[in-house]
C-alpha atoms as a PDB file:
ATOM      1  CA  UNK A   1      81.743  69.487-129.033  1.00  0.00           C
ATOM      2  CA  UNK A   2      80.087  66.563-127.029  1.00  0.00           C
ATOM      3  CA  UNK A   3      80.701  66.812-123.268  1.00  0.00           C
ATOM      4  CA  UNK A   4      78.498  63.081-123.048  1.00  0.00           C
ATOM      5  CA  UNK A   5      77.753  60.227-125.364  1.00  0.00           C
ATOM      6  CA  UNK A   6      75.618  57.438-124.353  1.00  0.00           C
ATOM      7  CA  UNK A   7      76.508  54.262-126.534  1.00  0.00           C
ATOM      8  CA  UNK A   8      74.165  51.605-126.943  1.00  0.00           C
ATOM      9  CA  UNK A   9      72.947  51.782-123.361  1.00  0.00           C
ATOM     10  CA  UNK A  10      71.281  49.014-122.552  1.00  0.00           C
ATOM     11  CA  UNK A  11      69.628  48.299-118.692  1.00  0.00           C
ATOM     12  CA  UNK A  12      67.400  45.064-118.027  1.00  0.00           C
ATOM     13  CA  UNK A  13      65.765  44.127-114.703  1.00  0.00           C
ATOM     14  CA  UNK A  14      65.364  40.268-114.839  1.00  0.00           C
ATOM     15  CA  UNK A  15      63.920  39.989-118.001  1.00  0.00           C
ATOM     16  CA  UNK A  16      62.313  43.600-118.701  1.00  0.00           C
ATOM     17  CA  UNK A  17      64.615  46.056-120.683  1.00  0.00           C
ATOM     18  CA  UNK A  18      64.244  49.477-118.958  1.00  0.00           C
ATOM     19  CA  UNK A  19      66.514  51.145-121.544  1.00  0.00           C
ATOM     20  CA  UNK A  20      67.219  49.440-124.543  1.00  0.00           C
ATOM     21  CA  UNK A  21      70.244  50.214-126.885  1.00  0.00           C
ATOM     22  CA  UNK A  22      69.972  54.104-126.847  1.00  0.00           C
ATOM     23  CA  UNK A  23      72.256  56.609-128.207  1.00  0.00           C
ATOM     24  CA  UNK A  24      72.717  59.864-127.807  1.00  0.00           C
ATOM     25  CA  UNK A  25      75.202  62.926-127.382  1.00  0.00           C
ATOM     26  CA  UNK A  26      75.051  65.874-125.728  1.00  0.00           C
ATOM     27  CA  UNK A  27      76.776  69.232-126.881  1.00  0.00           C
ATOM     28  CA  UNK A  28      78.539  70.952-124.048  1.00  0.00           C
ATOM     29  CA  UNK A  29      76.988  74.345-122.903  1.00  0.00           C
ATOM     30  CA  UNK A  30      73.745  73.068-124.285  1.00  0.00           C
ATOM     31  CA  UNK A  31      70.052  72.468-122.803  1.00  0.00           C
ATOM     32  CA  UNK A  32      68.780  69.475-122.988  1.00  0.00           C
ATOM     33  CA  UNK A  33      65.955  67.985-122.653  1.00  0.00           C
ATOM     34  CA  UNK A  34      64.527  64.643-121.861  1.00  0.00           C
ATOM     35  CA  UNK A  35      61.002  63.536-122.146  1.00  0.00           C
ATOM     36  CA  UNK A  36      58.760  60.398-122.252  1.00  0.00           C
ATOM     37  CA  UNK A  37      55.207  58.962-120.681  1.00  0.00           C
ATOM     38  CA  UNK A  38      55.602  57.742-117.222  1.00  0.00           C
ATOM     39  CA  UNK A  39      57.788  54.607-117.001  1.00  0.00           C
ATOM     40  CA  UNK A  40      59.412  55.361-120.111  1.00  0.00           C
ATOM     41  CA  UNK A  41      63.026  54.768-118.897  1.00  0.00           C
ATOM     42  CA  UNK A  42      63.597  58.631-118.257  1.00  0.00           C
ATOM     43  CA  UNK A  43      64.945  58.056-114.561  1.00  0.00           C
ATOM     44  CA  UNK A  44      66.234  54.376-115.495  1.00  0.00           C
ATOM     45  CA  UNK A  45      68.808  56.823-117.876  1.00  0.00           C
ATOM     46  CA  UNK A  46      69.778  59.551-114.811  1.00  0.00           C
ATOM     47  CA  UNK A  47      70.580  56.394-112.981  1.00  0.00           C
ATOM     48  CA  UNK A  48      72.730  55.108-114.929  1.00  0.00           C
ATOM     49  CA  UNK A  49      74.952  58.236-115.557  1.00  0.00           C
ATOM     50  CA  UNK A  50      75.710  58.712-111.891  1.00  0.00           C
ATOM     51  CA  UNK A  51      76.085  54.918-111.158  1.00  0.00           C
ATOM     52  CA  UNK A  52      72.972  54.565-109.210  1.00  0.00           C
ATOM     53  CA  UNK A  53      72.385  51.815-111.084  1.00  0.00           C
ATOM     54  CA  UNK A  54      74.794  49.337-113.583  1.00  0.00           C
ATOM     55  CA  UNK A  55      74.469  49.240-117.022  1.00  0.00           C
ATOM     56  CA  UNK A  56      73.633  45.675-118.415  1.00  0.00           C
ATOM     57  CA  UNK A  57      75.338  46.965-122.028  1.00  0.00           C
ATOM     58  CA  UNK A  58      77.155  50.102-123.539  1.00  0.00           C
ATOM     59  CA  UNK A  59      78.669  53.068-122.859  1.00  0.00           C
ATOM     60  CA  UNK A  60      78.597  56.314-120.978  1.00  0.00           C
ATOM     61  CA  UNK A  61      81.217  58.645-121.826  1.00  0.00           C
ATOM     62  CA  UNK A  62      81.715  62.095-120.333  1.00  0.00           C
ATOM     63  CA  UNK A  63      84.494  64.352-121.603  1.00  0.00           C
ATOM     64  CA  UNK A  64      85.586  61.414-123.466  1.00  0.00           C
ATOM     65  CA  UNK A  65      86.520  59.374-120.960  1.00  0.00           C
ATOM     66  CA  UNK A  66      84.290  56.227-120.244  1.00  0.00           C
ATOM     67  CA  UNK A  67      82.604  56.308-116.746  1.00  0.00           C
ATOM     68  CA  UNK A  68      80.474  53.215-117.427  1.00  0.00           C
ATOM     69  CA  UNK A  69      79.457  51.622-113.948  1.00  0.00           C
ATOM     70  CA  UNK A  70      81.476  54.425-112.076  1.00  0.00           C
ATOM     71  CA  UNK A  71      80.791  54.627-108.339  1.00  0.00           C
ATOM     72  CA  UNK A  72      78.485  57.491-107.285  1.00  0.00           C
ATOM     73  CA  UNK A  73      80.832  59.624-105.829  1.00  0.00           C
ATOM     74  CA  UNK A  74      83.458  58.715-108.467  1.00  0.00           C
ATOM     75  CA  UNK A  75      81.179  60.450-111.082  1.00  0.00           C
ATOM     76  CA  UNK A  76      79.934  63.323-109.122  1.00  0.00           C
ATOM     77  CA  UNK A  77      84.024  63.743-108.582  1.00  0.00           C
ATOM     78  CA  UNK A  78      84.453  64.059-112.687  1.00  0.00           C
ATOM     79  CA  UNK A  79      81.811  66.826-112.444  1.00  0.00           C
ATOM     80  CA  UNK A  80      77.978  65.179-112.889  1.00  0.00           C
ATOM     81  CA  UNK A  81      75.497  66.222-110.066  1.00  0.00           C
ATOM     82  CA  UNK A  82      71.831  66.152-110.162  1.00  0.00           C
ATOM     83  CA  UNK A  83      68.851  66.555-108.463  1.00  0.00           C
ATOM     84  CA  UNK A  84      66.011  63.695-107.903  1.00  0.00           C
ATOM     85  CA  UNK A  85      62.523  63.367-108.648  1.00  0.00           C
ATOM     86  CA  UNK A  86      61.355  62.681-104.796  1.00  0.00           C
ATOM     87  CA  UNK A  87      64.023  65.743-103.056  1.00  0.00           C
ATOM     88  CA  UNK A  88      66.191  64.717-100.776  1.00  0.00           C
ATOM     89  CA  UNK A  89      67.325  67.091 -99.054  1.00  0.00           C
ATOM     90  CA  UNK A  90      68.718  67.214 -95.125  1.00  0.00           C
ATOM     91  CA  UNK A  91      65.854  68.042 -94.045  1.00  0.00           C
ATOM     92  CA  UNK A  92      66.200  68.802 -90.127  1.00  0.00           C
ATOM     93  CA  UNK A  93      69.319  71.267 -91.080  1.00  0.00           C
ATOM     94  CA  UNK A  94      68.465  75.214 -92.054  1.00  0.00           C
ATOM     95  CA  UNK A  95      68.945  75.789 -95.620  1.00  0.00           C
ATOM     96  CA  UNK A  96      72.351  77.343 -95.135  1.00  0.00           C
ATOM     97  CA  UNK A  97      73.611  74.318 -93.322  1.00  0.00           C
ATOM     98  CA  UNK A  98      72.584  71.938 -96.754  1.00  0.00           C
ATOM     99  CA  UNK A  99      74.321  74.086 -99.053  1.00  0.00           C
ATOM    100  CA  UNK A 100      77.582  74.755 -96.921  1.00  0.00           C
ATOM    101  CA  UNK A 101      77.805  71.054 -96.322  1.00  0.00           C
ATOM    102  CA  UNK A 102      78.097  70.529 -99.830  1.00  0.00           C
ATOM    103  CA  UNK A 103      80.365  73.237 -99.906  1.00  0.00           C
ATOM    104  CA  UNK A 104      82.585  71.313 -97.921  1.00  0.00           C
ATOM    105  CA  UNK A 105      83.095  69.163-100.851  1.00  0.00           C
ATOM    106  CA  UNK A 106      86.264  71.649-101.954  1.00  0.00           C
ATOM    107  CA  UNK A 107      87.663  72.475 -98.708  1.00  0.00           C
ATOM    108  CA  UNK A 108      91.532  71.621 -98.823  1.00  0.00           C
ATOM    109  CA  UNK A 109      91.948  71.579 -94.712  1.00  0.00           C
ATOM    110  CA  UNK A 110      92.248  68.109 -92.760  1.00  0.00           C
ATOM    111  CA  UNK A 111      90.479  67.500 -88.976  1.00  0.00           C
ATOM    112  CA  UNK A 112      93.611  68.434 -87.089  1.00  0.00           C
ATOM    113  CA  UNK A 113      93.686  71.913 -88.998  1.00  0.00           C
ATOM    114  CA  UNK A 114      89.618  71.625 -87.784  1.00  0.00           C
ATOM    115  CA  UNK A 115      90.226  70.865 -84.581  1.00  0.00           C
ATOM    116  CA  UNK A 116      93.065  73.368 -83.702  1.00  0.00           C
ATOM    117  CA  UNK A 117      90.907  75.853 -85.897  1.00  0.00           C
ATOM    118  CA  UNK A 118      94.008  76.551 -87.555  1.00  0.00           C
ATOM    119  CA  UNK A 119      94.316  80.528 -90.252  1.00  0.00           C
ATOM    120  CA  UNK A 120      94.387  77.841 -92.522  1.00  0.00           C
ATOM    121  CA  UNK A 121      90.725  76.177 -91.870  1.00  0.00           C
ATOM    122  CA  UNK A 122      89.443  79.646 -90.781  1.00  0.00           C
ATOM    123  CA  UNK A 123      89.981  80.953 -94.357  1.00  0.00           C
ATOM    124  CA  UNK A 124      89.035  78.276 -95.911  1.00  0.00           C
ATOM    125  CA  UNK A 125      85.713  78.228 -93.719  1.00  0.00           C
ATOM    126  CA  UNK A 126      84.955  81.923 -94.685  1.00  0.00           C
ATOM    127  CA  UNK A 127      85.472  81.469 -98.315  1.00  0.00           C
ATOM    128  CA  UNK A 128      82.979  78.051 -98.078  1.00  0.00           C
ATOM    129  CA  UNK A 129      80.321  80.364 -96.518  1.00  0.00           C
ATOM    130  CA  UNK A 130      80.480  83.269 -98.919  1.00  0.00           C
ATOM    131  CA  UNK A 131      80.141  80.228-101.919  1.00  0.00           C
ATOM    132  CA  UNK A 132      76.897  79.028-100.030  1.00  0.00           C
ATOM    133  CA  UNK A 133      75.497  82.233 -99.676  1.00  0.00           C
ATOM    134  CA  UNK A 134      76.275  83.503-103.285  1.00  0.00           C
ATOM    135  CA  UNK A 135      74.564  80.338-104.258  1.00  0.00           C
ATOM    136  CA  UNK A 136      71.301  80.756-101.696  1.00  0.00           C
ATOM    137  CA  UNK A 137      71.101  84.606-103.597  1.00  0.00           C
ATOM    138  CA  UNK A 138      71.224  83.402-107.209  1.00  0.00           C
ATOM    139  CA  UNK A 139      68.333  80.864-106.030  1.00  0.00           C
ATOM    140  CA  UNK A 140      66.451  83.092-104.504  1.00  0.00           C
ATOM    141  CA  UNK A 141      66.812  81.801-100.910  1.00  0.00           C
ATOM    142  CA  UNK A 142      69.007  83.956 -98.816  1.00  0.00           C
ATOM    143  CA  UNK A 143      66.367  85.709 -97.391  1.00  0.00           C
ATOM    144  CA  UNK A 144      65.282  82.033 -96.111  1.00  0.00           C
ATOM    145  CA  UNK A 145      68.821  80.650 -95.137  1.00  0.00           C
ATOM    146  CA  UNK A 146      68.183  80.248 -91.431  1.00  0.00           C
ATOM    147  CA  UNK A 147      65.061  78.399 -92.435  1.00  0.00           C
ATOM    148  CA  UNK A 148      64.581  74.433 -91.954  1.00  0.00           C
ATOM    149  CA  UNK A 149      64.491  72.675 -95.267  1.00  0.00           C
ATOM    150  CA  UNK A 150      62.043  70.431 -94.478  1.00  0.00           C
ATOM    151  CA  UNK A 151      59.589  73.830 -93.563  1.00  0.00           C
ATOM    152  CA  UNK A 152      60.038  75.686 -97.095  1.00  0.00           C
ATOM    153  CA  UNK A 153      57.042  75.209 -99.373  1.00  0.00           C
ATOM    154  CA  UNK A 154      58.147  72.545-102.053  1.00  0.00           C
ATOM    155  CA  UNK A 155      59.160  74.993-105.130  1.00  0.00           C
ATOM    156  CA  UNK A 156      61.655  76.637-102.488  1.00  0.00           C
ATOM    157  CA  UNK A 157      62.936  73.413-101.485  1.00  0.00           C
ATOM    158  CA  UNK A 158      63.139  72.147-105.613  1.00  0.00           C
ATOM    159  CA  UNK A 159      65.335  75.391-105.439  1.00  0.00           C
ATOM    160  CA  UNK A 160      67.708  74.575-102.556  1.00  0.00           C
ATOM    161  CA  UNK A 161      68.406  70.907-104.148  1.00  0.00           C
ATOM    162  CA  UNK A 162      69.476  72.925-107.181  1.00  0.00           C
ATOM    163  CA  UNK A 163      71.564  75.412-105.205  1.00  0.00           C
ATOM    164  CA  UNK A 164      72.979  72.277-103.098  1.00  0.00           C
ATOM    165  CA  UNK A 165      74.522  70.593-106.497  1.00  0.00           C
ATOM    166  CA  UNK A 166      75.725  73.272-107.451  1.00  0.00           C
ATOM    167  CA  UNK A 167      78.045  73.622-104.614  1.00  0.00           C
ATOM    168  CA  UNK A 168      79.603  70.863-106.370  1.00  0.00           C
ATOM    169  CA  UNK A 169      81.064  73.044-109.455  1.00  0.00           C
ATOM    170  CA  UNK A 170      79.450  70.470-111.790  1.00  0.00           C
ATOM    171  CA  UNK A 171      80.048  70.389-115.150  1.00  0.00           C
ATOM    172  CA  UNK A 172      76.784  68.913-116.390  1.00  0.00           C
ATOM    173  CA  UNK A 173      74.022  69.118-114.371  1.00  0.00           C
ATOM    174  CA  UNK A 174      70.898  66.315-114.309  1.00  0.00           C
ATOM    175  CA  UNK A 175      68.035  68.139-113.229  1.00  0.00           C
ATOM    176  CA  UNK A 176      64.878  65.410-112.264  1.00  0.00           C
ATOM    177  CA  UNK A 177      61.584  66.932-112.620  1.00  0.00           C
ATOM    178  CA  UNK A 178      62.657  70.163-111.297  1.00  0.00           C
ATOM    179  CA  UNK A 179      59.200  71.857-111.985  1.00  0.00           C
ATOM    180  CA  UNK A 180      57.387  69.188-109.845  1.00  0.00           C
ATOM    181  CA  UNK A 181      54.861  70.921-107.729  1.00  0.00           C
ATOM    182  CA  UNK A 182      55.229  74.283-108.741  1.00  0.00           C
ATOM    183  CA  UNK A 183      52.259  76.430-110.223  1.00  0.00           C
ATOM    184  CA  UNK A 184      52.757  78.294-113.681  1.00  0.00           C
ATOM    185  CA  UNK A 185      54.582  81.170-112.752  1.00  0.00           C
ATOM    186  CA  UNK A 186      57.228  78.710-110.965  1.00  0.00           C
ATOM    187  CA  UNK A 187      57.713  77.370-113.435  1.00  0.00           C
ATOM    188  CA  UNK A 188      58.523  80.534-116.029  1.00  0.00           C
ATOM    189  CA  UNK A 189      60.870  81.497-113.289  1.00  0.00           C
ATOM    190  CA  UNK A 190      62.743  78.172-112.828  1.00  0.00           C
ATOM    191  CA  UNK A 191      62.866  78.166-116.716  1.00  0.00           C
ATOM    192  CA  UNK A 192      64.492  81.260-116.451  1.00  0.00           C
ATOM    193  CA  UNK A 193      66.579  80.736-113.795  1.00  0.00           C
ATOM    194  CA  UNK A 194      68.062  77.550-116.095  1.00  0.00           C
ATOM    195  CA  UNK A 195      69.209  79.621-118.457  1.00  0.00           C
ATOM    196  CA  UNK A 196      70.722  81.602-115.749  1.00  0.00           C
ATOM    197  CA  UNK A 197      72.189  79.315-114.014  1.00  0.00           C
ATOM    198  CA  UNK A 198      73.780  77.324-117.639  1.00  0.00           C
ATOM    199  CA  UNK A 199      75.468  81.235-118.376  1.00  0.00           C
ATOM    200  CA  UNK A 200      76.732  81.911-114.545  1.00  0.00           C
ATOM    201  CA  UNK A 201      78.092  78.752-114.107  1.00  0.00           C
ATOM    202  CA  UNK A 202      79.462  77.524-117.738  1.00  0.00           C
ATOM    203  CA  UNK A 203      77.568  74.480-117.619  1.00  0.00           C
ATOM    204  CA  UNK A 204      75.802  71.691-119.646  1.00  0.00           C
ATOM    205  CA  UNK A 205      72.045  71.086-118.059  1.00  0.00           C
ATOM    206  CA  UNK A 206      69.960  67.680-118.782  1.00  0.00           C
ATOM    207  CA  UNK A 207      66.504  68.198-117.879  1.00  0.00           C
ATOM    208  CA  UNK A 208      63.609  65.146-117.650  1.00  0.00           C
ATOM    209  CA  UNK A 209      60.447  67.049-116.868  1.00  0.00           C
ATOM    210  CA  UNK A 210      57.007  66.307-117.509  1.00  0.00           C
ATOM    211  CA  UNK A 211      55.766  70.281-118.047  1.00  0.00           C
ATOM    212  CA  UNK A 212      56.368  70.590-121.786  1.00  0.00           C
ATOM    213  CA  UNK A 213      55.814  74.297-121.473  1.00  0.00           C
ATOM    214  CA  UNK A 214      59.139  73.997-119.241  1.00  0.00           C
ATOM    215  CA  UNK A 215      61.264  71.929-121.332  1.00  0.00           C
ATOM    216  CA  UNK A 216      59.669  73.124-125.255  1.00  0.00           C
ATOM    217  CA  UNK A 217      60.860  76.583-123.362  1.00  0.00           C
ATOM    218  CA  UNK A 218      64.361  76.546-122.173  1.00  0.00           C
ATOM    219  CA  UNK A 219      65.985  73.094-124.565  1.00  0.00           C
ATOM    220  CA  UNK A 220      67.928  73.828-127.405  1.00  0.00           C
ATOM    221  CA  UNK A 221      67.532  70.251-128.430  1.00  0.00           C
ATOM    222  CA  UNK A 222      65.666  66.905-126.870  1.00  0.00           C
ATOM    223  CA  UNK A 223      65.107  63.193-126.710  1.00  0.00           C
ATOM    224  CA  UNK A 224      61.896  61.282-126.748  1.00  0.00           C
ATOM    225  CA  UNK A 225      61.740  57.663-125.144  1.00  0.00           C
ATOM    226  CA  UNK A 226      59.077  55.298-125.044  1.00  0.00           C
ATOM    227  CA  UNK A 227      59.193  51.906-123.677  1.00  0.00           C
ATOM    228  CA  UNK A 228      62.732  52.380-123.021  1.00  0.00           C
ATOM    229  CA  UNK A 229      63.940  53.105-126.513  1.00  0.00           C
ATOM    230  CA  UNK A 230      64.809  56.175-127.911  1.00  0.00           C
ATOM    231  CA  UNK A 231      61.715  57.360-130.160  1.00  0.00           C
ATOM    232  CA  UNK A 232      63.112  60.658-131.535  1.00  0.00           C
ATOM    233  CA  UNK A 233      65.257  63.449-131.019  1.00  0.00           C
ATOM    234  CA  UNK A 234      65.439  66.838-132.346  1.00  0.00           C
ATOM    235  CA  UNK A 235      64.980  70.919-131.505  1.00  0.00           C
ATOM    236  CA  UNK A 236      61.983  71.190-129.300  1.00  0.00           C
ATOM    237  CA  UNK A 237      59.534  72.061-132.933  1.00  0.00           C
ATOM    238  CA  UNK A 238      60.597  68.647-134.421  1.00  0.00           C
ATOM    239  CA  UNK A 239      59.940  66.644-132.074  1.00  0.00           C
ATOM    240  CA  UNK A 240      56.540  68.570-131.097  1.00  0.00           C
ATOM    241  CA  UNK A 241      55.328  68.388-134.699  1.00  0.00           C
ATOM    242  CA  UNK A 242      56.897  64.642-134.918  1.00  0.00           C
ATOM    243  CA  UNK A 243      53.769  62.167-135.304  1.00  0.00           C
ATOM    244  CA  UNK A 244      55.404  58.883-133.618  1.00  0.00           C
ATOM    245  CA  UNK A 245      55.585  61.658-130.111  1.00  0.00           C
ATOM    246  CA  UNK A 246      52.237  62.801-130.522  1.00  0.00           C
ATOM    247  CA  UNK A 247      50.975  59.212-130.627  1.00  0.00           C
ATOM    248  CA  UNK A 248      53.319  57.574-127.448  1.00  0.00           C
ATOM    249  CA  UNK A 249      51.883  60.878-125.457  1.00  0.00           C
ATOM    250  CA  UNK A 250      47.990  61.144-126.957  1.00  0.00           C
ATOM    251  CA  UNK A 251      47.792  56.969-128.013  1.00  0.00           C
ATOM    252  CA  UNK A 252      46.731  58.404-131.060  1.00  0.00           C
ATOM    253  CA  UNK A 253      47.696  58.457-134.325  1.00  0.00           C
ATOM    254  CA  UNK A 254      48.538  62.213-136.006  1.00  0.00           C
END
């Protein structure tokens, strides 16, 4: 069962196509990865999923229901988050503070109920922190909570942005370069914790990530683009043995 199809998706800047008519589905629960040489259209894609940007032609379609040039928050409300490839996180609040904020996403309490610090808010305050918390242990950063984002070394802080859209309760999660700075055994434990994180939470993970050993590791199935346009797709051992990959990522021929 697909939980998102793109249809024809089609984005041009002036007169250069950064995506160009791709289609694709992905299968809810799944892994999936998303891979390309630099300024392939990998990002371009992200963007266009959670509005960032406005498709020029096509479709995006989550849950079957079209969210094709949704506002930002609009899809993030239907239950898309995602990380980015440059983090942005708050970065003069502790690490608690980023997650709890996001947290405060689901609380059901208004700013008089705030103000007068109502039972109401109080519970609803205690049951926010325990979510941030339980999310800062399954990352790996509770013992860092009082910590300033901005001060954890940057594989910590690739964590928090996780932990931070997942505060959300996504249902498909866009993950952008998530291995970005980290050294080798980072990255087996991020792989890992992917997998984790897919079985805790019941969800559907995209991944774009330039470590192959990352994404050949933890997809069950992937897509290739070059020059905007989808080259192949496939488990991770098709499209590794798959000659027209080898040559957009060698610029040879197999």
């Amino acid at each position: 069962m697909s939980i998102l199809q793109l249809v024809d998706l089609t984005k041009s800047f002036g007169g250069l196509t950064a995506v160009g008519n791709v289609d694709f589905t992905i299968e809810e629960g799944s892994i999936t990865g998303l891979i390309g040489p630099n300024g392939a259209g990998k990002t371009t894609i992200f963007n266009l999923i959670t509005g960032v940007y406005k498709v020029t032609s096509g479709k995006i379609i989550f849950q079957d229901e079209d969210i094709t040039n949704k506002e930002p928050y609009m899809v993030a409300e239907k239950g898309i988050t995602r990380t980015f490839q440059n983090i942005r996180l708050f970065k003069k609040l502790s690490v608690y503070d980023n997650v709890l904020t996001a947290c405060h996403e689901n609380a059901n309490y208004n700013i008089v109920e705030s103000l007068l610090r109502t039972p109401k808010c109080k519970k609803q305050e205690k049951i926010l922190s325990e979510k941030a918390e339980n999310l800062l242990e399954i990352m790996g950063l509770l013992d860092r909570k009082d910590v300033i984002a901005n001060n954890l070394p940057y594989g910590l802080q690739r964590r928090l942005e996780i932990a931070r859209a997942l505060a959300l309760n996504p249902k498909l999660l866009l993950l952008d370069e998530p291995a970005a700075g980290m050294n080798p055994d980072e990255e087996v434990q991020l792989m890992n914790l992917i997998a984790e994180i897919r079985d805790k939470f019941d969800l559907t993970v995209f991944i774009i990530d330039h470590h192959m050993d990352l994404i050949m590791g933890v997809c069950e199935r992937m897509m290739v683009l070059n020059f905007g346009c989808k080259l192949a797709e496939g488990t991770p051992s098709e499209v590794q043995g798959n000659s027209k990959v080898v040559e957009a990522y060698l610029g040879v021929e197999a």
